[in-house]
C-alpha atoms as a PDB file:
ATOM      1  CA  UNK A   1      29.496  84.425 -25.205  1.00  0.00           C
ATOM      2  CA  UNK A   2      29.012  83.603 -21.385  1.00  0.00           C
ATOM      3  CA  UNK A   3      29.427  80.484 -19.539  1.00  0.00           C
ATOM      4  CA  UNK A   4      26.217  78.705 -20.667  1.00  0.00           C
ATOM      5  CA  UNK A   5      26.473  79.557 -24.384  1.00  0.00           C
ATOM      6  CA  UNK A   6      29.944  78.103 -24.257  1.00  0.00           C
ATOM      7  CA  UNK A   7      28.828  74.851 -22.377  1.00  0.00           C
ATOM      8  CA  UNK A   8      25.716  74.206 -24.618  1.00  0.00           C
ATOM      9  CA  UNK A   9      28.424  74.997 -27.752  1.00  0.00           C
ATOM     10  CA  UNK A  10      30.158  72.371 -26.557  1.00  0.00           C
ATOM     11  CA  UNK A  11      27.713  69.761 -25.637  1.00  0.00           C
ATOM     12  CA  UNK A  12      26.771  69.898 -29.483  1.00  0.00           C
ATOM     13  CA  UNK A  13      30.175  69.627 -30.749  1.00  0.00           C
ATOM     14  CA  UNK A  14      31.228  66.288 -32.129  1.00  0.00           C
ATOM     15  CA  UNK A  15      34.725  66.347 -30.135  1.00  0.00           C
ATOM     16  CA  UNK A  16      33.614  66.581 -26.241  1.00  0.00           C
ATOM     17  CA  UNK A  17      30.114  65.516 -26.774  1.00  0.00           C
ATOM     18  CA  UNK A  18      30.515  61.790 -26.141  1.00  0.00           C
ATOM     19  CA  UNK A  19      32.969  62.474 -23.411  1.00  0.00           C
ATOM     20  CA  UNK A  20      31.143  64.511 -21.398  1.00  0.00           C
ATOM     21  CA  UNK A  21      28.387  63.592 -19.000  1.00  0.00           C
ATOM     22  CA  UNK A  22      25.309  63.834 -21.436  1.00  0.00           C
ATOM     23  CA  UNK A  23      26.875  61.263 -23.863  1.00  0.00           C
ATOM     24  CA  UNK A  24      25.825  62.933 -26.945  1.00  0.00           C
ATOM     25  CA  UNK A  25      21.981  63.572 -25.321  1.00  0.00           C
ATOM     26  CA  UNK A  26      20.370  67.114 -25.654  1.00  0.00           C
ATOM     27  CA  UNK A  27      18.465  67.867 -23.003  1.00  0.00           C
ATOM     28  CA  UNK A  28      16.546  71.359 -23.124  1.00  0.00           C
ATOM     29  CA  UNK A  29      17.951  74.557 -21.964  1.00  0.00           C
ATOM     30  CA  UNK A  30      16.571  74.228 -18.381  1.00  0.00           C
ATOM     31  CA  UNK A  31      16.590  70.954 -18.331  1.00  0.00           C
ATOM     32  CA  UNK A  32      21.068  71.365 -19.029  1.00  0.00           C
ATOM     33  CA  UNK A  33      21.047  74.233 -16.280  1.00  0.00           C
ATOM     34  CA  UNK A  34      19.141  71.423 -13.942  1.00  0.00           C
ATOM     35  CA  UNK A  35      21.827  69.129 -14.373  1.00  0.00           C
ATOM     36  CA  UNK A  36      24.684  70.929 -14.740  1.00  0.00           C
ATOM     37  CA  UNK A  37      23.519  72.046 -10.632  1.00  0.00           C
ATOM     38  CA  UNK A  38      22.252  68.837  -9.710  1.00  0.00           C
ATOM     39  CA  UNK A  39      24.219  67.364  -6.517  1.00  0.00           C
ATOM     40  CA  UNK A  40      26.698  69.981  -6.614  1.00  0.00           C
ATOM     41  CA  UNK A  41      29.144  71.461  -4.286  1.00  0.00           C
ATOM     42  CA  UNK A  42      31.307  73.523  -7.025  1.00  0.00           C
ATOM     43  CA  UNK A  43      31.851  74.175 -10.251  1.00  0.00           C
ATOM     44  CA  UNK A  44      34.306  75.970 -12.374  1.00  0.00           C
ATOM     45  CA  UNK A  45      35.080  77.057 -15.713  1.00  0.00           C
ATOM     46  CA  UNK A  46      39.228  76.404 -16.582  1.00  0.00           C
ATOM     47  CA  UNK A  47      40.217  79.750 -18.770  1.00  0.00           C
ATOM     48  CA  UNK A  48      43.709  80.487 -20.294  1.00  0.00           C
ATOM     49  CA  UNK A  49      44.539  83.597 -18.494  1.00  0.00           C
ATOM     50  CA  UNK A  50      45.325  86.420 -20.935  1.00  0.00           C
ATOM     51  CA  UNK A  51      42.608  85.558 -23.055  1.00  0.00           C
ATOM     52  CA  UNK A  52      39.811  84.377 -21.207  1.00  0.00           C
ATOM     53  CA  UNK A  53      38.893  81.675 -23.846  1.00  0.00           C
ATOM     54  CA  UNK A  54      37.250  78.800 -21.842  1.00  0.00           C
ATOM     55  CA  UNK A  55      38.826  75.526 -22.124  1.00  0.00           C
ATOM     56  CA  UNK A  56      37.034  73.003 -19.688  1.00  0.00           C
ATOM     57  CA  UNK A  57      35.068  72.543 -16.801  1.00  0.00           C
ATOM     58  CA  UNK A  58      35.221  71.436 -13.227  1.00  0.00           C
ATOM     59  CA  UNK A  59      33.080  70.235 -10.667  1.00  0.00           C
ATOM     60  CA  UNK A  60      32.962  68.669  -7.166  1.00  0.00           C
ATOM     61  CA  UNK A  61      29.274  66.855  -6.332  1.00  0.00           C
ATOM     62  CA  UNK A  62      28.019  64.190  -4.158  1.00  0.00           C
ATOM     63  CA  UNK A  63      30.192  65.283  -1.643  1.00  0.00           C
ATOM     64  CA  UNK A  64      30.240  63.286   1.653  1.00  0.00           C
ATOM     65  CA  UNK A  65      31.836  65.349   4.106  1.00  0.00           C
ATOM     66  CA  UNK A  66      30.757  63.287   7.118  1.00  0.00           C
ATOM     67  CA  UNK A  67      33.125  59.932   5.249  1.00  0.00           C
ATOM     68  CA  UNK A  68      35.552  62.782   3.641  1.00  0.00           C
ATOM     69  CA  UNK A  69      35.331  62.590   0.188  1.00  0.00           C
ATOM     70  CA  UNK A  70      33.912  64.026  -3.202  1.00  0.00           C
ATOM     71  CA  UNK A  71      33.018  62.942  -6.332  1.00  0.00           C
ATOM     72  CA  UNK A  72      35.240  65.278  -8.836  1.00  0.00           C
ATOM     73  CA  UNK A  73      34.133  65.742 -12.921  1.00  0.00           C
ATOM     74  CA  UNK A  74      36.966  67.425 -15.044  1.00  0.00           C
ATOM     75  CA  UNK A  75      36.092  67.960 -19.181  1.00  0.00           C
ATOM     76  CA  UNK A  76      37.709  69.294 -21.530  1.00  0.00           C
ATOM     77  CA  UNK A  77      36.059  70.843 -23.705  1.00  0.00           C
ATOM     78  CA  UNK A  78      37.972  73.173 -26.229  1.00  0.00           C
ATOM     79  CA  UNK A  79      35.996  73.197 -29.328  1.00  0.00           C
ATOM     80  CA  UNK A  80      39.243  73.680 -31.427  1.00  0.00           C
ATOM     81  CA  UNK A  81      40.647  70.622 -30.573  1.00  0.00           C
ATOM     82  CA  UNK A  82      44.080  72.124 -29.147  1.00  0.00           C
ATOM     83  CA  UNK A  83      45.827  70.856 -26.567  1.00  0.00           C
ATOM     84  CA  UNK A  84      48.208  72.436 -23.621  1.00  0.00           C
ATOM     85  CA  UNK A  85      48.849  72.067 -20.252  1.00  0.00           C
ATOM     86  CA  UNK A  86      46.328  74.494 -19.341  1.00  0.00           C
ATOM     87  CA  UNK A  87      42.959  72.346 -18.693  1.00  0.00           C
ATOM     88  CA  UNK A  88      45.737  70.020 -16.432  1.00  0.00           C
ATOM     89  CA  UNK A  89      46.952  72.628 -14.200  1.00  0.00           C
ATOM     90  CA  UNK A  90      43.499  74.453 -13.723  1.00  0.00           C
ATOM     91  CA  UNK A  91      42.915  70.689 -12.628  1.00  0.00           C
ATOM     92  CA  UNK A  92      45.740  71.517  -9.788  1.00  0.00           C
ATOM     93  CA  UNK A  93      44.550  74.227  -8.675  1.00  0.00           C
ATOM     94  CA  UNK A  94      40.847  72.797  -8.341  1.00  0.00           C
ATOM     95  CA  UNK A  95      42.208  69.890  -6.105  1.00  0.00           C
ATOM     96  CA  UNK A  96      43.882  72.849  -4.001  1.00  0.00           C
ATOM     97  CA  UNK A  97      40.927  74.361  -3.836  1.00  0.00           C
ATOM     98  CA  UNK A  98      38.949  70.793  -2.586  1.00  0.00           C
ATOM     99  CA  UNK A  99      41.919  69.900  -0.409  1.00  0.00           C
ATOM    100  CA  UNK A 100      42.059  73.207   1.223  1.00  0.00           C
ATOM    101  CA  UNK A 101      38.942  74.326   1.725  1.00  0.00           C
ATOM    102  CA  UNK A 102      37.399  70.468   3.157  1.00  0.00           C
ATOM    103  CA  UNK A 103      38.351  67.916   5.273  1.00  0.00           C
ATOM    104  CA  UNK A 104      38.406  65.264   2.304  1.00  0.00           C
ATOM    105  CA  UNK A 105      40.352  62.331   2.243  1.00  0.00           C
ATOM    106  CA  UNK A 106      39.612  61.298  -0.964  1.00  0.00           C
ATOM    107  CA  UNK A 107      38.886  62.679  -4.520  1.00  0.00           C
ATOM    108  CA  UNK A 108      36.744  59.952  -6.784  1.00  0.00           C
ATOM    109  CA  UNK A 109      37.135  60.668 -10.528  1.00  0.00           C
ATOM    110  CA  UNK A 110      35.131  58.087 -12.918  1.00  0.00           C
ATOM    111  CA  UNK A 111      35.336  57.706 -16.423  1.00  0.00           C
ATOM    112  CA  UNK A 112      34.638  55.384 -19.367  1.00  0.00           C
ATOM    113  CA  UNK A 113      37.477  53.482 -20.691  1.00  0.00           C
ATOM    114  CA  UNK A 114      37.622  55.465 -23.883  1.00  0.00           C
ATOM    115  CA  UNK A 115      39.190  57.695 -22.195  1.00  0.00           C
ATOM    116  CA  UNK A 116      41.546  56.146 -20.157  1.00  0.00           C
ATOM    117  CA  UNK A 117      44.354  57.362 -22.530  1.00  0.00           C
ATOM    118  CA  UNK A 118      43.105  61.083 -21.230  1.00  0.00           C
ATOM    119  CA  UNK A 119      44.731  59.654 -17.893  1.00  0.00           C
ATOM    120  CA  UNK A 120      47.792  58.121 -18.921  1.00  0.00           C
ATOM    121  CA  UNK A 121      50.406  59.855 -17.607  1.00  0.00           C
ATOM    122  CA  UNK A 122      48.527  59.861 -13.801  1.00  0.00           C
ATOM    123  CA  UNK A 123      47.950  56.315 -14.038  1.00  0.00           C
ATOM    124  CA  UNK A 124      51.659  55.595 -15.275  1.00  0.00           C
ATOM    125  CA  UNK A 125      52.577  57.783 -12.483  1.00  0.00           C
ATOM    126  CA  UNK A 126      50.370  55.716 -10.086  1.00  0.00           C
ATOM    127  CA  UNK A 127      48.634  59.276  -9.014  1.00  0.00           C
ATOM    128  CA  UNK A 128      45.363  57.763  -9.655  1.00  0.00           C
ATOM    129  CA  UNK A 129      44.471  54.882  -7.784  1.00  0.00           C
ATOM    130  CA  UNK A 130      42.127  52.140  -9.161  1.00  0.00           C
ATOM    131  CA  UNK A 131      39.259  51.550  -7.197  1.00  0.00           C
ATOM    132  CA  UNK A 132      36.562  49.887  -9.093  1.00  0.00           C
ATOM    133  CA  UNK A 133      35.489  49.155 -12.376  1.00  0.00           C
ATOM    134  CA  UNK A 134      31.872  48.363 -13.033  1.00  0.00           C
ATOM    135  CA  UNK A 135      32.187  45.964 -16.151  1.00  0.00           C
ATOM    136  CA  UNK A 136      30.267  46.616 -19.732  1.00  0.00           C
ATOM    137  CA  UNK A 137      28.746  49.604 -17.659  1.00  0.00           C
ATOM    138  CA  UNK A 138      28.440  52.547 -20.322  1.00  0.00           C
ATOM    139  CA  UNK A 139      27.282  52.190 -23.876  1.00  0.00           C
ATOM    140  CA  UNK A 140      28.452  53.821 -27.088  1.00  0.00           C
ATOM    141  CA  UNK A 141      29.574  53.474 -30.128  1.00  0.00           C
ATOM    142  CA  UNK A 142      28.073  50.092 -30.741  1.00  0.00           C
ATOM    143  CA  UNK A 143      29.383  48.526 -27.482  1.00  0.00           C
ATOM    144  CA  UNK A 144      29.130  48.526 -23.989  1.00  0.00           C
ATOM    145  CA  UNK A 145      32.164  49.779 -22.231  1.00  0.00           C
ATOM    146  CA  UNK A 146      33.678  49.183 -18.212  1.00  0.00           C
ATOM    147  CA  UNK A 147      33.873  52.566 -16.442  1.00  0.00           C
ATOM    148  CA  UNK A 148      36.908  53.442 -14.217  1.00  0.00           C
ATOM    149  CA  UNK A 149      36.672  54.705 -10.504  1.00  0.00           C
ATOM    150  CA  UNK A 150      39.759  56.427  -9.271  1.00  0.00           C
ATOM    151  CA  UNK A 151      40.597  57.849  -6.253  1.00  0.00           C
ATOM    152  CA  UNK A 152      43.266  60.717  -5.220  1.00  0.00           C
ATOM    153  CA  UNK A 153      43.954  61.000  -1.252  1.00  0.00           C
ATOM    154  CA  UNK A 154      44.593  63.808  -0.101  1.00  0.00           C
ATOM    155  CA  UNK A 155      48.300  62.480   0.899  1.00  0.00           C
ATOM    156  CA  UNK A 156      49.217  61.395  -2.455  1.00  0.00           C
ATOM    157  CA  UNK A 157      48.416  64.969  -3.608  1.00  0.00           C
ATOM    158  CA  UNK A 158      50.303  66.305  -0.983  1.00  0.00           C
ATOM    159  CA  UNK A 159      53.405  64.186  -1.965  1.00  0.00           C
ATOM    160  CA  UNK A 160      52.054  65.095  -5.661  1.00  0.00           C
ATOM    161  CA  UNK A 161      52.977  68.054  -5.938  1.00  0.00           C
ATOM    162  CA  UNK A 162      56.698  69.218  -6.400  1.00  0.00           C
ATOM    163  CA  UNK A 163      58.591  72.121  -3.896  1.00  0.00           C
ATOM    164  CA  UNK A 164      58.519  74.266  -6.836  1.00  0.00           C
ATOM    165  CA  UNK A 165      55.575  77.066  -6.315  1.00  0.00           C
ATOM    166  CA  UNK A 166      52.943  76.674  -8.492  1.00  0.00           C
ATOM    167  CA  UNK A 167      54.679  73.744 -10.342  1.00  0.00           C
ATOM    168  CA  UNK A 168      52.830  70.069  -9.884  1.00  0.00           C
ATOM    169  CA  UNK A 169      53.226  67.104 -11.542  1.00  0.00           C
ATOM    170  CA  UNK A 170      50.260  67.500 -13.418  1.00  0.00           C
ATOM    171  CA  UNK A 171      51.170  70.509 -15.366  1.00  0.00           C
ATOM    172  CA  UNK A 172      52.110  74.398 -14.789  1.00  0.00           C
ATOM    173  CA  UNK A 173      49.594  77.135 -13.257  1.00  0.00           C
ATOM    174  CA  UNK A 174      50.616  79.875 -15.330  1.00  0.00           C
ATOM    175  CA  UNK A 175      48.514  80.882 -17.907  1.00  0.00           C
ATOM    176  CA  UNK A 176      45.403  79.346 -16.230  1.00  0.00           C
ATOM    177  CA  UNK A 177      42.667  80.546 -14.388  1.00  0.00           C
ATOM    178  CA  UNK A 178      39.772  78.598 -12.526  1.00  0.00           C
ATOM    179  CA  UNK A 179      37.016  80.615 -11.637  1.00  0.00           C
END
């Protein structure tokens, strides 16, 4: 199955589907590959490394490099419902990748409140910074819900991550690959 099987798999399935950007929508096949491109800088697909099974997806769009900063979209969408470290430290190595290769001050993630609990630990862990929160902005399942903006600086990820290589806060880099 390659990447786009996988994605549309997953857009259908009950567990990522109103997480995800489409909210349970099903656009057409070219009308998915359209968005999925739309206002895009990157994108990658988070495998466990040994098996190549696809767990999530990545993506940096509406990037502003003249202000320094970048919209970033992280899903995960394992269709088995499992849960490791793995999505979390392809997440690491994605804001390498933004940090390093772009003068961006700032990372913007935005979510719905649902899944807020997703965050937890990097809001406990004041990683992820509140910066707005458009009230009863998103609707679904029968109510209207606030959505989240929050912001990673490019210093707090330096301080972020621990001296240990390829160790971060976040979670571990073994056993992942982004690409």
């Amino acid at each position: 199955m390659d990447d786009l099987d996988w994605l549309r798999a997953a857009e259908t399935d009950e567990l990522p589907a109103f997480r995800w950007r489409l909210r349970g929508g099903h656009p057409s096949p070219h009308d998915f590959i359209d968005q999925l491109w739309n206002g895009l800088l990157v994108m990658f697909v988070v495998e466990k490394a040994g098996d190549a099974t696809p767990i999530g997806l990545l993506s940096a769009y509406q990037a502003d490099q003249r202000n320094g900063h970048c919209r970033v979209a992280g899903a995960r969408l394992t269709l088995d419902g499992s849960m490791d470290n793995s999505f979390l430290a392809g997440l690491a190595l994605f804001f390498d990748y933004l940090f390093g290769g772009w003068p961006f001050r700032k990372l913007y993630l935005e979510t719905p409140e649902f899944n807020l609990p997703r965050f937890a630990s990097a809001v406990d862990r004041g990683f992820l910074v509140a910066e707005a929160r458009p009230t009863a902005f998103v609707f679904l399942a029968d109510r209207y819900w606030d959505v989240l903006f929050r912001s990673v600086t490019r210093e707090s990820w330096a301080s972020t991550r621990t001296s240990a290589p390829g160790r971060y806060l976040l979670g571990t880099t073994e056993n992942t690959r982004v690409g």
